[in-house]
Structures are given as structure tokens and as C-alpha cells.
C-alpha atoms as a PDB file:
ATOM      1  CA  UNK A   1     -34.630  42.885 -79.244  1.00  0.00           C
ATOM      2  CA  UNK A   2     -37.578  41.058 -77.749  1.00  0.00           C
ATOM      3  CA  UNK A   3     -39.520  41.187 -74.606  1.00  0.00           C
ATOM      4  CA  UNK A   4     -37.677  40.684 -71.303  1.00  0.00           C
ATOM      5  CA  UNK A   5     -34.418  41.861 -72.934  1.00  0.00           C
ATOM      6  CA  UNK A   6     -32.116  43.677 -70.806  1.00  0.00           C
ATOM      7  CA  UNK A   7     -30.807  46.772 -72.820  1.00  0.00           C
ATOM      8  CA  UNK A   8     -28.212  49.389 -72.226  1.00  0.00           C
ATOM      9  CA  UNK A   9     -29.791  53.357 -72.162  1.00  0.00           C
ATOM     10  CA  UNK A  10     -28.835  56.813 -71.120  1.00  0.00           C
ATOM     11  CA  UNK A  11     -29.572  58.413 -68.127  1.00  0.00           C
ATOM     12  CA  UNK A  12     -32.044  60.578 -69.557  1.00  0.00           C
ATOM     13  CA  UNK A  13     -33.652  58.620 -72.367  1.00  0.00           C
ATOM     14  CA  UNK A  14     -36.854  57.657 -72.527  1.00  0.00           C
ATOM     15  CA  UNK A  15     -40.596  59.002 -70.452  1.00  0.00           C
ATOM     16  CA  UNK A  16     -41.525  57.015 -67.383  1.00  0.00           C
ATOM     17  CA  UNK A  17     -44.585  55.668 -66.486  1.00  0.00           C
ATOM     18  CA  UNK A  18     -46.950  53.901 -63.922  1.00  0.00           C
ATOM     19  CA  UNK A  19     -49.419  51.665 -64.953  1.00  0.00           C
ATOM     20  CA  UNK A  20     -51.365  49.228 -62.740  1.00  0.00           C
ATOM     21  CA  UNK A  21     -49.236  50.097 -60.074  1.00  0.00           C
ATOM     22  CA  UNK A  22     -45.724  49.393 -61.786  1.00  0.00           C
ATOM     23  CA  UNK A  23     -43.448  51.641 -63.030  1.00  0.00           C
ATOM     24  CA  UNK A  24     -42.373  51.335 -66.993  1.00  0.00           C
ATOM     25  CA  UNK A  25     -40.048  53.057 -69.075  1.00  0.00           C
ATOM     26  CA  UNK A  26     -41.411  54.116 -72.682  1.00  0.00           C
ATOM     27  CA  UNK A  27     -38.149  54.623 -75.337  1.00  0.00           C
ATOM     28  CA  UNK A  28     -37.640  54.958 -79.050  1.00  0.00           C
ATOM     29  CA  UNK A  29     -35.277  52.199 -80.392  1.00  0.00           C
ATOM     30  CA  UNK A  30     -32.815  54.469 -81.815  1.00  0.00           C
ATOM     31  CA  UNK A  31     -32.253  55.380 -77.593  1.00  0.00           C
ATOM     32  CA  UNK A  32     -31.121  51.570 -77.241  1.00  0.00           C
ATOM     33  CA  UNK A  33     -27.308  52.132 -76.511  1.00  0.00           C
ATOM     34  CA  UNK A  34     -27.071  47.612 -76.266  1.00  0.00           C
ATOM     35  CA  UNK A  35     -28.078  44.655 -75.682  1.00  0.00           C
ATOM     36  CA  UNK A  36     -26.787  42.765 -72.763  1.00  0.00           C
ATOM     37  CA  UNK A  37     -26.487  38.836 -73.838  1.00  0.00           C
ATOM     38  CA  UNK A  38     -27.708  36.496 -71.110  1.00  0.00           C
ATOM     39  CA  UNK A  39     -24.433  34.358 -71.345  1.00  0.00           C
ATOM     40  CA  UNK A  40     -21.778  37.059 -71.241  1.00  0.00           C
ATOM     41  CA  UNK A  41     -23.981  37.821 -68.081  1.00  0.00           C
ATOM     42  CA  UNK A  42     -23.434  34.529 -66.300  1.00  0.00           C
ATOM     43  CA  UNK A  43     -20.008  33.844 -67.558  1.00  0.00           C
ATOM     44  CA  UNK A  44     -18.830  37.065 -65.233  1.00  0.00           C
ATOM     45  CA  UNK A  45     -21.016  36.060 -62.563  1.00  0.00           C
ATOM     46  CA  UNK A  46     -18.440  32.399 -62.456  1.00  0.00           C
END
């Protein structure tokens, strides 16, 4: 995973947070269900 990843998570997993004014969500790893792949993304948007 890297920054700006979009990633698959339960409802309930991780703590939120606010920070500067925007809100952030603060997880373990092992409460990363996926990865969602940019191109599987666009080919479904076709």
C-alpha cells in the first residue's frame, strides 16, 4: 500500500480523527480488508 491508495475496511475499524480541519481515519494494517486497483476501477466505469 502507499499513500493515496484506496483500501477496502470494516465498518467499525479503525479511530477517527480531525486534524487541521479534515477528518482522517487512523487503522492498523492487519484492518486492511483490500486494495482497490486503479484500473479494475476504470475498466467498470467503461
Amino acid at each position: 500500500m502507499k499513500v493515496g491508495d484506496r483500501i477496502l475496511f470494516g465498518k467499525w475499524s479503525g479511530t477517527e480523527i480531525k486534524l487541521n480541519g479534515e477528518d482522517l481515519l487512523i487503522m492498523k494494517e492487519s484492518d486492511v480488508m483490500g486494495v482497490i486497483e486503479q484500473a479494475a476501477t476504470l475498466k467498470k466505469a467503461a
